[in-house]
C-alpha atoms as a PDB file:
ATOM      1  CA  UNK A   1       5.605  14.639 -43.831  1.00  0.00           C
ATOM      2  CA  UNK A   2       9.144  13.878 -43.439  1.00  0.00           C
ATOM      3  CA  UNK A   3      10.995  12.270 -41.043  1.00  0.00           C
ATOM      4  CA  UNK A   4      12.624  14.054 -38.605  1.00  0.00           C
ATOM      5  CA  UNK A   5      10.837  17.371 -38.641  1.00  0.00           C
ATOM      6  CA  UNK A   6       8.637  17.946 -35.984  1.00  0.00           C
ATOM      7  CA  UNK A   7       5.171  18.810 -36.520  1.00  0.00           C
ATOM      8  CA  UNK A   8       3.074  20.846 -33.751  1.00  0.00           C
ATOM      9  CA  UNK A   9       0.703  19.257 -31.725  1.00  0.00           C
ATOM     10  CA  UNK A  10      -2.464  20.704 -33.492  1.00  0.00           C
ATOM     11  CA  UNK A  11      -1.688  19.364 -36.850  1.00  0.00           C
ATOM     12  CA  UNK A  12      -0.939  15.449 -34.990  1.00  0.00           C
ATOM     13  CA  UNK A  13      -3.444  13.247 -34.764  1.00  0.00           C
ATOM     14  CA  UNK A  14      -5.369  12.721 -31.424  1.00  0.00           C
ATOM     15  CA  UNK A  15      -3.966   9.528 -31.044  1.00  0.00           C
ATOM     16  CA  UNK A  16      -0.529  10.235 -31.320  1.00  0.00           C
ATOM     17  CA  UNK A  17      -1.101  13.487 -28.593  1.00  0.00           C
ATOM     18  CA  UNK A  18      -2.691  11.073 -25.904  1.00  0.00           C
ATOM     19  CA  UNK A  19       0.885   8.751 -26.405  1.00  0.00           C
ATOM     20  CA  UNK A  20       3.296  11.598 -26.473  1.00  0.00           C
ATOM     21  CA  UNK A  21       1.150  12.539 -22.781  1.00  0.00           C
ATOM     22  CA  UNK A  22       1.478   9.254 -21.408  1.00  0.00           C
ATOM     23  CA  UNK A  23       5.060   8.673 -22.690  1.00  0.00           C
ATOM     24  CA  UNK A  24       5.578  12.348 -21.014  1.00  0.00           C
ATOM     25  CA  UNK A  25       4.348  11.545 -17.919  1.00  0.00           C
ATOM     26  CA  UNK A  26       5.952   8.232 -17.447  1.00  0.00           C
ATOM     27  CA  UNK A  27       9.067   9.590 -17.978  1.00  0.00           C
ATOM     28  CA  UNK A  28       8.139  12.024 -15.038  1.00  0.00           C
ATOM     29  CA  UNK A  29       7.297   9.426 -12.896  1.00  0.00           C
ATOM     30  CA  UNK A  30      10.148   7.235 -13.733  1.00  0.00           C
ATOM     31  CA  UNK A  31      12.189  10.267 -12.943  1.00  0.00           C
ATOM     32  CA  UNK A  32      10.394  10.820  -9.260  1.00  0.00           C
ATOM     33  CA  UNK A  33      11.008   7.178  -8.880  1.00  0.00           C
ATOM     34  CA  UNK A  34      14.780   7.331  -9.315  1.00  0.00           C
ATOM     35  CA  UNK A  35      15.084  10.645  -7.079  1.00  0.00           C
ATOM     36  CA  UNK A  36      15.680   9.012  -3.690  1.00  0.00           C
ATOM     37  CA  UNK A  37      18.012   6.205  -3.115  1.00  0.00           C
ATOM     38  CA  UNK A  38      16.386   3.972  -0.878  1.00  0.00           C
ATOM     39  CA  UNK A  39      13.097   4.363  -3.274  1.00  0.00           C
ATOM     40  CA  UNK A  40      14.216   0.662  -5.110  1.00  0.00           C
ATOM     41  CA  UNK A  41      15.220  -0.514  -1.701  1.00  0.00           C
ATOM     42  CA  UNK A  42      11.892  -0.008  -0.081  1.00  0.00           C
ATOM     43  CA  UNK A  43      10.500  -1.070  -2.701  1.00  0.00           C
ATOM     44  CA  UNK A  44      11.961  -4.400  -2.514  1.00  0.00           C
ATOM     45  CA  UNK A  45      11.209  -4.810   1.355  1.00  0.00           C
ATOM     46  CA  UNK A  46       7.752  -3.710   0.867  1.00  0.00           C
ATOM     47  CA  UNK A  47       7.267  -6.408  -1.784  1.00  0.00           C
ATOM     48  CA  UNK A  48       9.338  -9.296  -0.107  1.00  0.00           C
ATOM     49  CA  UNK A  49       7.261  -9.079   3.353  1.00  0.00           C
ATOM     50  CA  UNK A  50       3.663  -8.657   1.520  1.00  0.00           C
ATOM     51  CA  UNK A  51       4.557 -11.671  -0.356  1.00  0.00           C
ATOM     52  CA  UNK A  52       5.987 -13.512   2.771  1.00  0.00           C
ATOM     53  CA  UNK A  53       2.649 -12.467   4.973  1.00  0.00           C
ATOM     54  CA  UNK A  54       0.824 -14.034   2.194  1.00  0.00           C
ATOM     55  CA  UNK A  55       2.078 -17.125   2.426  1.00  0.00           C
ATOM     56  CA  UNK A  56       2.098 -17.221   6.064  1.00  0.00           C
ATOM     57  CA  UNK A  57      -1.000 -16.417   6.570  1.00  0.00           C
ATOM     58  CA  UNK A  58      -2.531 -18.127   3.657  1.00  0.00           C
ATOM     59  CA  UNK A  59      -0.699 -21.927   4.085  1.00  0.00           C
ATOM     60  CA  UNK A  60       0.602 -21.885   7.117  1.00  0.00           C
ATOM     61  CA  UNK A  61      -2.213 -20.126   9.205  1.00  0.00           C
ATOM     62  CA  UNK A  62      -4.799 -21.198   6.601  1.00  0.00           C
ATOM     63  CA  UNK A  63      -6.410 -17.954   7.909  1.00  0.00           C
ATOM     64  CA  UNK A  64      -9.461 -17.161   6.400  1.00  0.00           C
ATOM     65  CA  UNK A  65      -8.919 -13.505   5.074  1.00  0.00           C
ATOM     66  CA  UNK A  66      -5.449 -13.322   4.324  1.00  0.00           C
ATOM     67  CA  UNK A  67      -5.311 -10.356   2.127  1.00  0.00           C
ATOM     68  CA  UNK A  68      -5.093  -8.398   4.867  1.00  0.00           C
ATOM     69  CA  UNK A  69      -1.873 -10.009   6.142  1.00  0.00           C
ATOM     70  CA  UNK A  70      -0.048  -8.023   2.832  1.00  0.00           C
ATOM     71  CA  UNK A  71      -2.003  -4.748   3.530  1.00  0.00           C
ATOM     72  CA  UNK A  72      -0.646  -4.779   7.208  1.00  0.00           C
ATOM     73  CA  UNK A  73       3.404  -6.104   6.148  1.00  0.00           C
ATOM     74  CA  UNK A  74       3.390  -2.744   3.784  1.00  0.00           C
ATOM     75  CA  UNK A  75       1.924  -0.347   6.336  1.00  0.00           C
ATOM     76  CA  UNK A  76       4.575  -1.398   8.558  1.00  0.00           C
ATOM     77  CA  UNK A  77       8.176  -1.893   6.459  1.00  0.00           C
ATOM     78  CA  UNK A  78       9.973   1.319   6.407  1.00  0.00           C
ATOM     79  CA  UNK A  79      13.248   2.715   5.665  1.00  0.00           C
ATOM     80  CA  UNK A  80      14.965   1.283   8.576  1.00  0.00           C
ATOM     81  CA  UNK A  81      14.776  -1.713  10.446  1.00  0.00           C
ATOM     82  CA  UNK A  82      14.625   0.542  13.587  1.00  0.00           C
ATOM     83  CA  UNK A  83      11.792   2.806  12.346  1.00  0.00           C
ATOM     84  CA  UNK A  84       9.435  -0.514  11.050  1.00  0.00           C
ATOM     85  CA  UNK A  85      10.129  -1.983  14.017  1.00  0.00           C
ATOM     86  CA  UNK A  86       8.980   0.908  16.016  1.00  0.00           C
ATOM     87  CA  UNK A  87       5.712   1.468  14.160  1.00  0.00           C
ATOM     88  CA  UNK A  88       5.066  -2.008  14.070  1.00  0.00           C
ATOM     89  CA  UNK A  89       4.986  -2.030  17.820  1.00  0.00           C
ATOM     90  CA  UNK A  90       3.043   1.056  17.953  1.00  0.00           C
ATOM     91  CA  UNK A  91       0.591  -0.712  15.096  1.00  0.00           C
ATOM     92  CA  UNK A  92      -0.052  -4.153  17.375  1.00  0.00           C
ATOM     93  CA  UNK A  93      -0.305  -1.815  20.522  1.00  0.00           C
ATOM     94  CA  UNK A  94      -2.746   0.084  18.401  1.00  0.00           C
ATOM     95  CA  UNK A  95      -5.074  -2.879  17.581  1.00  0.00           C
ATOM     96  CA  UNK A  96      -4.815  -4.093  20.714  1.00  0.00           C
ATOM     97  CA  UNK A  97      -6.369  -1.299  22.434  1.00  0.00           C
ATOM     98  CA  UNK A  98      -8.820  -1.243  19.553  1.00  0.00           C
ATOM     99  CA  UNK A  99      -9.734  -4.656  20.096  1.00  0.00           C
ATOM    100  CA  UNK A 100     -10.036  -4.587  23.777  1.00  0.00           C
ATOM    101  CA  UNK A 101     -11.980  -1.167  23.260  1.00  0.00           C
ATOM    102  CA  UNK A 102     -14.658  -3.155  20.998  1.00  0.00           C
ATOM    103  CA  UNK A 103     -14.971  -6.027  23.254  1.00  0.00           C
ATOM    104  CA  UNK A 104     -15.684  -3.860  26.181  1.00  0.00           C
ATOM    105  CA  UNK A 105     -18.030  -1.525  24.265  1.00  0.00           C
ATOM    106  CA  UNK A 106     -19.672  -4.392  22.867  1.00  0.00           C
ATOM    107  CA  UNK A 107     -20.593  -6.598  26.261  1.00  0.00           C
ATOM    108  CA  UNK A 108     -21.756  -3.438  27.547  1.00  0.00           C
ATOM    109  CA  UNK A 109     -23.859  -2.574  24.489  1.00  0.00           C
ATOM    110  CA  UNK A 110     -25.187  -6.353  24.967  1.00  0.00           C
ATOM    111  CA  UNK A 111     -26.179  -5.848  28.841  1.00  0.00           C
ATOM    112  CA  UNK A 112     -28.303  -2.813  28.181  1.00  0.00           C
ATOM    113  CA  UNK A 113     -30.128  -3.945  25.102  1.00  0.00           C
ATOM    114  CA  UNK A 114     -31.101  -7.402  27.429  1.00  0.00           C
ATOM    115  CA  UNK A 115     -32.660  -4.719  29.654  1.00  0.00           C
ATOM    116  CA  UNK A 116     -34.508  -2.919  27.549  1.00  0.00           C
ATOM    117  CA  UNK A 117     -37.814  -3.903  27.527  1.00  0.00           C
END
């Protein structure tokens, strides 16, 4: 073969198919990626607070599971400091009521199994 002249994909090895794919479809992603202009921006946020809620939670609240700290700092960063701020109220008003919910649901379930005979 010489270089230069393209050979169809039957006659290329397996190999060098499964690259040109990948190569393909990174290039498609990379291209998604660059479509919106806060995409790099977000990005950044997202990464800066799951990093900082790591550390907060790991050395200075020496909590015991802090890998959720990062899970919860993405949920809430969005495009605007207006919108994350908004769902992260509606996120702690949302676990609050969750929490309260269990504790409730669980004293209760507590009374009735102590009267079961």
């Amino acid at each position: 073969m010489s270089e230069g002249i393209a050979t169809p994909t039957a006659a290329r090895r397996p190999g060098v198919v499964v690259v040109d794919r990948v190569r393909e479809r990174g290039r498609a992603l990379l291209d998604r990626a660059r479509t919106g202009p806060d995409t790099w921006h977000l990005l950044l946020k997202c990464t800066l607070a799951a990093s900082l809620s790591w550390w907060i939670a790991a050395e200075v609240l020496s909590a015991s599971a802090a890998s959720f700290a990062p899970f919860s700092a993405v949920l809430l960063v969005y495009a605007t400091v207006a919108r994350s701020v908004y769902h992260s109220i509606r996120y702690v008003g949302a676990m609050v009521a969750g929490i309260v919910l269990a504790g409730g649901l669980t004293s209760v379930l507590v009374r009735v199994s102590r009267r079961s005979p």
